[in-house]
Every structure is written in structure tokens, then in C-alpha cells.
Protein backbone atom coordinates (compact mmCIF):
# COMPACT_ATOMS: atom_id res chain seq x y z
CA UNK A 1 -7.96 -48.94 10.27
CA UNK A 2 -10.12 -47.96 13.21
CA UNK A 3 -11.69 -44.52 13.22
CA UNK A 4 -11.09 -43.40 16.74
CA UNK A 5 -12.49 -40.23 18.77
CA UNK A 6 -9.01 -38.78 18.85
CA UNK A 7 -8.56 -39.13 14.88
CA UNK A 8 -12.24 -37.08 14.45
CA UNK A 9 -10.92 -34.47 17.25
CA UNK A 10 -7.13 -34.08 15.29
CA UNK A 11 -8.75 -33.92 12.02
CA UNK A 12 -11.83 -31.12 13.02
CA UNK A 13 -9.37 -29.15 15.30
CA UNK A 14 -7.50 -29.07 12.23
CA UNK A 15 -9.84 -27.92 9.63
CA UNK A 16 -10.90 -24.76 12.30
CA UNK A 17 -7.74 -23.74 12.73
CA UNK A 18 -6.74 -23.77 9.04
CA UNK A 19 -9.66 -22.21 7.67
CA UNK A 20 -9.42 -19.67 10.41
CA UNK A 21 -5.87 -19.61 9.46
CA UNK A 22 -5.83 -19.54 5.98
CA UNK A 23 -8.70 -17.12 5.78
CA UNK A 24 -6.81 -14.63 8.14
CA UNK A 25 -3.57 -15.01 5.72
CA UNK A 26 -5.27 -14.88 2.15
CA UNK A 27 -6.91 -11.53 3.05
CA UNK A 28 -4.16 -9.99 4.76
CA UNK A 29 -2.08 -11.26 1.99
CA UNK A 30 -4.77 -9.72 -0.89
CA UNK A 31 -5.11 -6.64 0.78
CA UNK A 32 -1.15 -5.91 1.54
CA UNK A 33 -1.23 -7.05 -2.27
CA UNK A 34 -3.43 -4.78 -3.63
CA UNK A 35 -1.67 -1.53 -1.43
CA UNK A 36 1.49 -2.50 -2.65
CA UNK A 37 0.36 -2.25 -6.37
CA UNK A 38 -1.53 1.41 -5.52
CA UNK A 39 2.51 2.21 -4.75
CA UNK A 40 4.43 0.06 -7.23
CA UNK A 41 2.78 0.51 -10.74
CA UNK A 42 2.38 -2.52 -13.06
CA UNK A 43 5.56 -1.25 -15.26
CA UNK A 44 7.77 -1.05 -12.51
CA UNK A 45 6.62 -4.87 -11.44
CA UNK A 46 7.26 -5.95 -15.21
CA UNK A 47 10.69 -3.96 -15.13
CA UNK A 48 12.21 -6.10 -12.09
CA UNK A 49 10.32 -9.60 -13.49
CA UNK A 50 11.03 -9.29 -16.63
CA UNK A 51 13.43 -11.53 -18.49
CA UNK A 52 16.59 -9.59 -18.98
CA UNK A 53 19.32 -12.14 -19.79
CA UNK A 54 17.82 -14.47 -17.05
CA UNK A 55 17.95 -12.10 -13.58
CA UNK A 56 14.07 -11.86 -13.87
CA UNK A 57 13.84 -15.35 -13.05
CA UNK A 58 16.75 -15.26 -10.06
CA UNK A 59 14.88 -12.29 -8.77
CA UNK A 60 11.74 -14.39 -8.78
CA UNK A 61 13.17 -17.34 -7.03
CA UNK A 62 14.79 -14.68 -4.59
CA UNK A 63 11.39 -12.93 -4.06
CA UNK A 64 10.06 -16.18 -3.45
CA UNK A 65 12.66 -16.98 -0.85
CA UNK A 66 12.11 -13.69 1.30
CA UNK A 67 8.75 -13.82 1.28
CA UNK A 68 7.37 -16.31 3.94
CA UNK A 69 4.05 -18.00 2.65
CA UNK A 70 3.36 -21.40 3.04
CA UNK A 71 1.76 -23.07 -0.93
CA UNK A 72 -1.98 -21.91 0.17
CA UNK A 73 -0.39 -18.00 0.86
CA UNK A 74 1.00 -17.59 -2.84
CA UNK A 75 -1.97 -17.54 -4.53
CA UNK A 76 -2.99 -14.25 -3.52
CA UNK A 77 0.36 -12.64 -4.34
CA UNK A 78 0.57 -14.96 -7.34
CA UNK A 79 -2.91 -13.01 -8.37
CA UNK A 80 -1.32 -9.36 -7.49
CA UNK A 81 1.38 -10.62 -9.94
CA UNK A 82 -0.91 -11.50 -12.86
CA UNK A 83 -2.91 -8.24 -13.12
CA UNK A 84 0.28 -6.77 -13.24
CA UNK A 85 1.25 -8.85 -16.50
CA UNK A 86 4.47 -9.57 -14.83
CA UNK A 87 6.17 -12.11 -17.33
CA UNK A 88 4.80 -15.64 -16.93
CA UNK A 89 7.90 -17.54 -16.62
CA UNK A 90 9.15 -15.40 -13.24
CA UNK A 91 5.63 -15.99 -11.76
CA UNK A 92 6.19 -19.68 -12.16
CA UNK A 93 9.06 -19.69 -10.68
CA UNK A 94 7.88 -17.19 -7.81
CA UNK A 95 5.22 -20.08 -7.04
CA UNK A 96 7.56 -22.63 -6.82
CA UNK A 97 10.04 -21.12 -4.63
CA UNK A 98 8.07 -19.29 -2.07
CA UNK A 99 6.41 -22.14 -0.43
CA UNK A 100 9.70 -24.35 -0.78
CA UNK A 101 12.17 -21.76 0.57
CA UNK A 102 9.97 -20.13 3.18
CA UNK A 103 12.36 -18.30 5.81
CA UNK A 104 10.78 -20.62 8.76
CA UNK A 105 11.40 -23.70 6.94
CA UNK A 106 14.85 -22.61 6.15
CA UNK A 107 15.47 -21.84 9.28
CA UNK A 108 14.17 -25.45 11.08
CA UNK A 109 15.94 -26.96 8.36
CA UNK A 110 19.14 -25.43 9.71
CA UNK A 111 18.55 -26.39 12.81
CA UNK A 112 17.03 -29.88 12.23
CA UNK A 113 19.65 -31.01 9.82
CA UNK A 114 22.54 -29.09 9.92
CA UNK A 115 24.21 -26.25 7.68
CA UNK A 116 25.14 -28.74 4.34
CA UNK A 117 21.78 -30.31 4.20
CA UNK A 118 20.13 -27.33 4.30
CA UNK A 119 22.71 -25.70 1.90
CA UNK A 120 22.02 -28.71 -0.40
CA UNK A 121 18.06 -28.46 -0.38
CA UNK A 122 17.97 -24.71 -1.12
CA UNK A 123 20.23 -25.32 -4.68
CA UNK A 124 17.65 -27.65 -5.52
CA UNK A 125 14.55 -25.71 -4.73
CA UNK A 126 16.02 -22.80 -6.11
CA UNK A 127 17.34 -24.18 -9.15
CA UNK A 128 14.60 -26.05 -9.87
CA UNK A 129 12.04 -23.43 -9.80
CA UNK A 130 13.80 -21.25 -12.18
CA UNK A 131 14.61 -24.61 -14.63
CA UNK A 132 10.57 -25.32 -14.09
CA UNK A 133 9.52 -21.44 -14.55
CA UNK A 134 11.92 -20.94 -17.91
CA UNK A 135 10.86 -24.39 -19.23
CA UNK A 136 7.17 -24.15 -19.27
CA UNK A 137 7.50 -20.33 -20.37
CA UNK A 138 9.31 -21.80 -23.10
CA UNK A 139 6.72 -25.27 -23.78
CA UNK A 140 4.12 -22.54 -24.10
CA UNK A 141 1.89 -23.20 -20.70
CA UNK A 142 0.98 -19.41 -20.57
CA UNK A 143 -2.19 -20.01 -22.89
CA UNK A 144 -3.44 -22.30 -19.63
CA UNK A 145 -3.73 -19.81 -17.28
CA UNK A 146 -7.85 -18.94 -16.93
CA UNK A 147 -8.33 -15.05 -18.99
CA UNK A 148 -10.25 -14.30 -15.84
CA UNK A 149 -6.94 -14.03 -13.49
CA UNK A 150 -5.71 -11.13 -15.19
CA UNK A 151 -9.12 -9.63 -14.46
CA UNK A 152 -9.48 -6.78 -11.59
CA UNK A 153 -12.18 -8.07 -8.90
CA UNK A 154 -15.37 -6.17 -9.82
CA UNK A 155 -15.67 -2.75 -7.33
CA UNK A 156 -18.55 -2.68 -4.78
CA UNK A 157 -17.28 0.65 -3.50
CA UNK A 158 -20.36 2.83 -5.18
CA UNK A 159 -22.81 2.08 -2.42
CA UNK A 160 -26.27 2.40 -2.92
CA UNK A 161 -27.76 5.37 -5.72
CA UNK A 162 -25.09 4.26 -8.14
CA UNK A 163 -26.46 6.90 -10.60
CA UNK A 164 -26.02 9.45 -7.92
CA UNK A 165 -23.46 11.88 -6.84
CA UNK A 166 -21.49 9.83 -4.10
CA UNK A 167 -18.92 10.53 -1.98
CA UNK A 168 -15.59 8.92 -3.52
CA UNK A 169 -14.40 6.01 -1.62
CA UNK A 170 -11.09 6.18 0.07
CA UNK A 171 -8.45 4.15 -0.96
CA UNK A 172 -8.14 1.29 1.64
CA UNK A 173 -12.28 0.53 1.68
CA UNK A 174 -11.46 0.56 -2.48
CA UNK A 175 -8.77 -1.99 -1.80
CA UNK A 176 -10.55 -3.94 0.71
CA UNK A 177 -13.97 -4.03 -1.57
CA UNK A 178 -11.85 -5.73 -4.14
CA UNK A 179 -9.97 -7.92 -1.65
CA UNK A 180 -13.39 -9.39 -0.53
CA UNK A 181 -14.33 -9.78 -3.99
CA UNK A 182 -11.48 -11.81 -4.74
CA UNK A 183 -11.91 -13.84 -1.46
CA UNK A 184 -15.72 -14.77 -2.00
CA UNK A 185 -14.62 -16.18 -5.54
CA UNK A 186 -11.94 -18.54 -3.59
CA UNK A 187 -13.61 -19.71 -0.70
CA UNK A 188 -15.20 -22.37 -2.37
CA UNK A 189 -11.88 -23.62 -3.04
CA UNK A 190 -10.39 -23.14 0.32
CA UNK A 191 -12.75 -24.77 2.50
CA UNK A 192 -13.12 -27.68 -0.02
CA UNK A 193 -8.84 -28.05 0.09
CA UNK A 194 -8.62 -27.64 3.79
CA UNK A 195 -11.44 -30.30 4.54
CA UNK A 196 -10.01 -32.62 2.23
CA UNK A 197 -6.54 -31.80 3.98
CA UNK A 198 -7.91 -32.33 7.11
CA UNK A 199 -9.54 -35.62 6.94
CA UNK A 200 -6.07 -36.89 5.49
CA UNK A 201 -4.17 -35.53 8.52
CA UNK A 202 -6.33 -36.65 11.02
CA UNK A 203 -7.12 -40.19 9.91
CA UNK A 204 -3.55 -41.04 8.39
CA UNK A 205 -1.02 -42.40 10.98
CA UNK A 206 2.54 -41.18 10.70
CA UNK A 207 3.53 -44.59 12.09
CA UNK A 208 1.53 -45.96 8.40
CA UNK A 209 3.87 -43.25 6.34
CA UNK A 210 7.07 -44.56 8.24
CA UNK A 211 6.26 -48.27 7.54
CA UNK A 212 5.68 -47.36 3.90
CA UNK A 213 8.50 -45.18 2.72
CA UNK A 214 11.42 -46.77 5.24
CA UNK A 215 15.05 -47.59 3.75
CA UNK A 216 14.08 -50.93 2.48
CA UNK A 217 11.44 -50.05 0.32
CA UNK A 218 12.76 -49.48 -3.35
CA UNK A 219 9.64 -46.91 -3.84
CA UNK A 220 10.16 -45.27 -0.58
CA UNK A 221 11.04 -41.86 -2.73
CA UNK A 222 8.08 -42.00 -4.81
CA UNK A 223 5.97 -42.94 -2.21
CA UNK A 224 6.94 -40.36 -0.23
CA UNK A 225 6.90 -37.67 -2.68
CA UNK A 226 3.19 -38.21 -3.84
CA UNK A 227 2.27 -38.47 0.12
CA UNK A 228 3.53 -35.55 0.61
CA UNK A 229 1.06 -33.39 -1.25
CA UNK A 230 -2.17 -34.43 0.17
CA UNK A 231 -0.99 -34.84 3.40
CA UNK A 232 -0.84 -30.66 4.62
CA UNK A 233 1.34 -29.43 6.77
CA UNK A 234 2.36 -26.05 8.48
CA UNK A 235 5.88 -24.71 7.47
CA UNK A 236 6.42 -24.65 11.12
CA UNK A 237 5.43 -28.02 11.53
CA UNK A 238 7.27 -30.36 8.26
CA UNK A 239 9.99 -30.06 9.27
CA UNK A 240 9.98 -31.86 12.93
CA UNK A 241 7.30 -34.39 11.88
CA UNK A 242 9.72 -35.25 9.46
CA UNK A 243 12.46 -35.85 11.80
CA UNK A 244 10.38 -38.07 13.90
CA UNK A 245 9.33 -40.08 10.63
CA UNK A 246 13.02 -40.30 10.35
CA UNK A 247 12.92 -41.22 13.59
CA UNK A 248 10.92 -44.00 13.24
CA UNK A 249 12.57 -45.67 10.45
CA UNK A 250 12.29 -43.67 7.32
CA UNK A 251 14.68 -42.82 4.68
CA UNK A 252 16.39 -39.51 4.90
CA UNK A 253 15.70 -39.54 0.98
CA UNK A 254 12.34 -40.01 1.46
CA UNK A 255 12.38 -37.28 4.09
CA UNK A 256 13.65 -34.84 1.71
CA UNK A 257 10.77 -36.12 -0.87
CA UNK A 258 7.92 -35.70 1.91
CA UNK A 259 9.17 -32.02 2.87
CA UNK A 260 9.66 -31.16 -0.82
CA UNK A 261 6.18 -32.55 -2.29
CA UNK A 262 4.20 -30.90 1.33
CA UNK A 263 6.03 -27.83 1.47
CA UNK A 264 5.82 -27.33 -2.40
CA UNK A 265 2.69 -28.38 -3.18
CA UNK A 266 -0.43 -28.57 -0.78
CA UNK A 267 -3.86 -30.05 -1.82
CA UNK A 268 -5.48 -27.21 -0.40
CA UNK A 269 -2.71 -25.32 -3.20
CA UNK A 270 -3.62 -27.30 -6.20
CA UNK A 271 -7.74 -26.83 -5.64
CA UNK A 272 -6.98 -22.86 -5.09
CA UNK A 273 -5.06 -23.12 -8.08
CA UNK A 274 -8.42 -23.72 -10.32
CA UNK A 275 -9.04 -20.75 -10.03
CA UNK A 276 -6.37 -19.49 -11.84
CA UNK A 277 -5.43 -22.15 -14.25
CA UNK A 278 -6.76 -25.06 -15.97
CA UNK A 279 -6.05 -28.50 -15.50
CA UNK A 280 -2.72 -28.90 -18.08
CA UNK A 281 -1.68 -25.97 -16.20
CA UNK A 282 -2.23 -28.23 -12.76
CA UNK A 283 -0.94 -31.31 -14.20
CA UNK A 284 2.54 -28.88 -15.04
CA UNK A 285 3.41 -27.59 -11.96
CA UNK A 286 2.42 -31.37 -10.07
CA UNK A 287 5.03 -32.79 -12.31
CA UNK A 288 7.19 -30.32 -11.51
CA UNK A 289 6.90 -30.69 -7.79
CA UNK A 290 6.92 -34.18 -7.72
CA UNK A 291 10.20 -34.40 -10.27
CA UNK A 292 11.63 -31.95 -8.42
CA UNK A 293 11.24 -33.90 -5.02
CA UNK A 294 12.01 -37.47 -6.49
CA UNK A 295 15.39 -36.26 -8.12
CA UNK A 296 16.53 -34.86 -4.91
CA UNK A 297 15.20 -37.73 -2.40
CA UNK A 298 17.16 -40.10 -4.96
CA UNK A 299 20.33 -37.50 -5.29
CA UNK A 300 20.21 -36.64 -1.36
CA UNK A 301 20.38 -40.77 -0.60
CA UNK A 302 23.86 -40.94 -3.11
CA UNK A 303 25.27 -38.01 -2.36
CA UNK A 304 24.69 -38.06 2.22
């Protein structure tokens, strides 16, 4: 493949506008996060996200589905929700489902592909998230997540004469000390994902990911599925570069596995997931994306 001017442009104009991006979101994200949990104890967040006969982990997937953050956006709220020792199983299934049911991509998914297909991809994101959440509560995956992520961000609200009188520090420069706290542990992370994202957007054809995952292909699904996750994309933006993949010859399975396994799980995602859990933890919720966008490339292809 020849490296050309335009691929270096596509792929740096990208990484500035997602870190700028991404940076914006995450802290607006943390900081809305940590207000809302100066209003809404930890008790009352256990209380609705608890387990009680299973409607902890429907109002999970339902939280997920009104809230509209792309994979990278979750991780903040997925933080608020783990200092809050919400149960583990209804945070797993919150961080499936937000990304996947976004409002925007619902929405473009309406209009893209109609009413039934869009009917037919939110019972599977939806019903897989809370079958992936409930199973690895059950398997025991809660010993993966890092002790650290239940941990507060240190304070840096004192100022300077810690052993001093000082004046007390108002609520939002408490919340926003510990928001930047949070942040300067993550960048790392982020700007690592979002060059690696970057490079792979800019330097990958979409005319390469049609001629690999068309109808004739056996392993289009797969294929498409596992491409999907290191190749990031907007929420605003999977869903028409999907339709001109479709476009351009490939399978509306393998559409359906490529919007799942993007949407669901970004590389940017999984490298600001280290932070919170370690790598069996990872390896989990990658199989669960990527089962959960196989098995409904393969069923969408019998079924439409």
C-alpha cells in the first residue's frame, strides 16, 4: 500500500480532533459524574442497580441506552459507578449497552435501515449486555477489576500551608480537583488509544474492508467483527460509512458485525480500560463484543 499525503493529513486531522474531543468529553463527563454523586448518595445508586429479581440489570441496559456516550465516554461514568459499589454485574452491562445503543446511533440506524432492522439490532444489544453482565457476575470476573478503581482521586483542594487554617474549598473546585486527578491518571491511555486509532483510520482504505468482508467471503462476519474494533469511529459517523461499505459490496451481516464490534468496543476503549481492569477482565468483555457481533452478523444474514 502506498502511504500518500492525504492518508498522513486524514489520519493527524484525526488524532487532533479526537484527543481534543475526547479530552473535552471525559472531563465534562467526570465532572457531571462526580456532581451527580454530591446529589445522589452511593446507597441510593446501589438501591436502583442492585439485583432485585433481575430489574437492576434492565435498568442498567436502559441507563445505558439513554445516556449518549460513544465506548471512550463510559469510562468515566463507569468510574462514578464503581466508587459507588454499585453491583458489578449492572455495571457490566451499563458498559456494554451505552456505547451500542447510543441515542444518535439509534437514531441513524432508523433512518439508514429502516424501523425492523433497527428494532432487531437493539434486542440484541440489549439482550446481550444483560446475558454478558449476569454471566460474568456469575463466572466470578469481579475479583479482575484493579482495587484502585474503587479508590476516590486523591484531593489537591488544600492549597499551599496544608497545616494551616485554610479557607474550605467550595464544592465544584473540590469536584473539579478530583476530576483532574482522575484525568492525569488516564491520559496516558487516551492519547496512546487515539494515536493508535488514528493511524488505523487514516492508512486503512474502506475500499480494502469492502473487498475483504463482501458476500462471498465465508469469514466476511468474523472479519468484520474483529475490524471493527481497531478501526474507531464516531457514533455519528458508523453508521453511514457502513452504508457505503454496503455500498460497495459488503455483506449486510458483516455490516451489522462492523457497527457492533466499532460501536461496542473501541481500541481507544479497551487501552482506557487498563486502568480499571486487568487483562482477564479485557479478554471478557472482547469476547463478549465480538460474540455478541458475530451471532448477530450470522443471525441478521438468515433471518433479512
Amino acid at each position: 500500500m502506498t502511504i500518500t499525503s492525504e492518508m498522513v493529513s486524514e489520519a493527524a486531522g484525526m488524532f487532533v480532533f479526537l484527543t481534543v474531543e475526547l479530552t473535552i468529553l471525559y472531563l465534562l463527563i467526570s465532572y457531571g459524574v462526580g456532581y451527580l454523586q454530591t446529589k445522589l448518595p452511593p446507597e441510593k445508586i446501589q438501591k436502583i442497580l442492585s439485583d432485585q429479581h433481575g430489574r437492576g440489570y434492565i435498568a442498567a441496559g436502559f441507563l445505558g441506552a439513554i445516556t449518549p456516550f460513544c465506548s471512550c465516554s463510559t469510562i468515566p461514568f463507569l468510574k462514578g459507578l464503581l466508587r459507588a459499589k454499585a453491583g458489578f454485574g449492572t455495571m457490566m452491562v451499563f458498559l456494554f449497552a451505552s456505547p451500542l445503543l447510543n441515542p444518535i446511533i439509534i437514531g441513524l440506524f432508523a433512518v439508514t435501515f429502516g424501523l425492523q432492522v433497527t428494532l432487531f439490532y437493539f434486542l440484541i444489544a440489549m439482550g446481550v449486555s444483560v446475558l454478558g453482565g449476569i454471566t460474568l457476575e456469575k463466572l466470578g470476573f469481579e475479583k479482575y477489576v484493579k482495587p484502585q478503581s474503587y479508590e476516590e482521586p486523591a484531593s489537591q483542594g488544600c492549597g499551599t500551608g496544608c497545616g494551616e487554617k485554610t479557607k474550605p474549598v467550595s464544592v465544584w473546585k473540590s469536584i473539579w480537583f478530583s476530576t483532574w486527578s482522575d484525568f492525569k491518571t488516564v491520559v496516558p491511555y487516551l492519547i496512546g488509544g487515539i494515536a493508535i486509532g488514528s493511524m488505523i483510520y487514516g492508512f486503512m482504505p474502506t475500499e480494502f474492508v469492502a473487498s475483504v468482508a463482501d458476500e462471498s467471503n465465508p469469514f466476511a462476519i468474523p472479519i468484520a467483527a474483529v475490524i471493527g474494533i481497531p478501526l474507531y469511529i464516531r457514533a455519528e459517523a458508523v453508521i453511514p460509512l457502513s452504508a457505503a461499505l454496503a455500498a460497495k459490496g459488503m455483506g449486510l451481516g458483516a455490516v451489522m458485525a462492523l457497527i457492533i464490534g466499532s460501536a461496542g468496543a473501541s481500541l481507544t476503549e479497551v487501552i482506557l480500560l487498563k486502568s480499571i481492569f486487568r487483562n482477564q477482565m479485557i479478554a471478557a468483555f472482547l469476547a463478549v463484543i465480538l460474540s455478541m457481533a458475530i451471532g448477530a452478523g450470522f443471525l441478521y444474514s438468515a433471518i433479512f
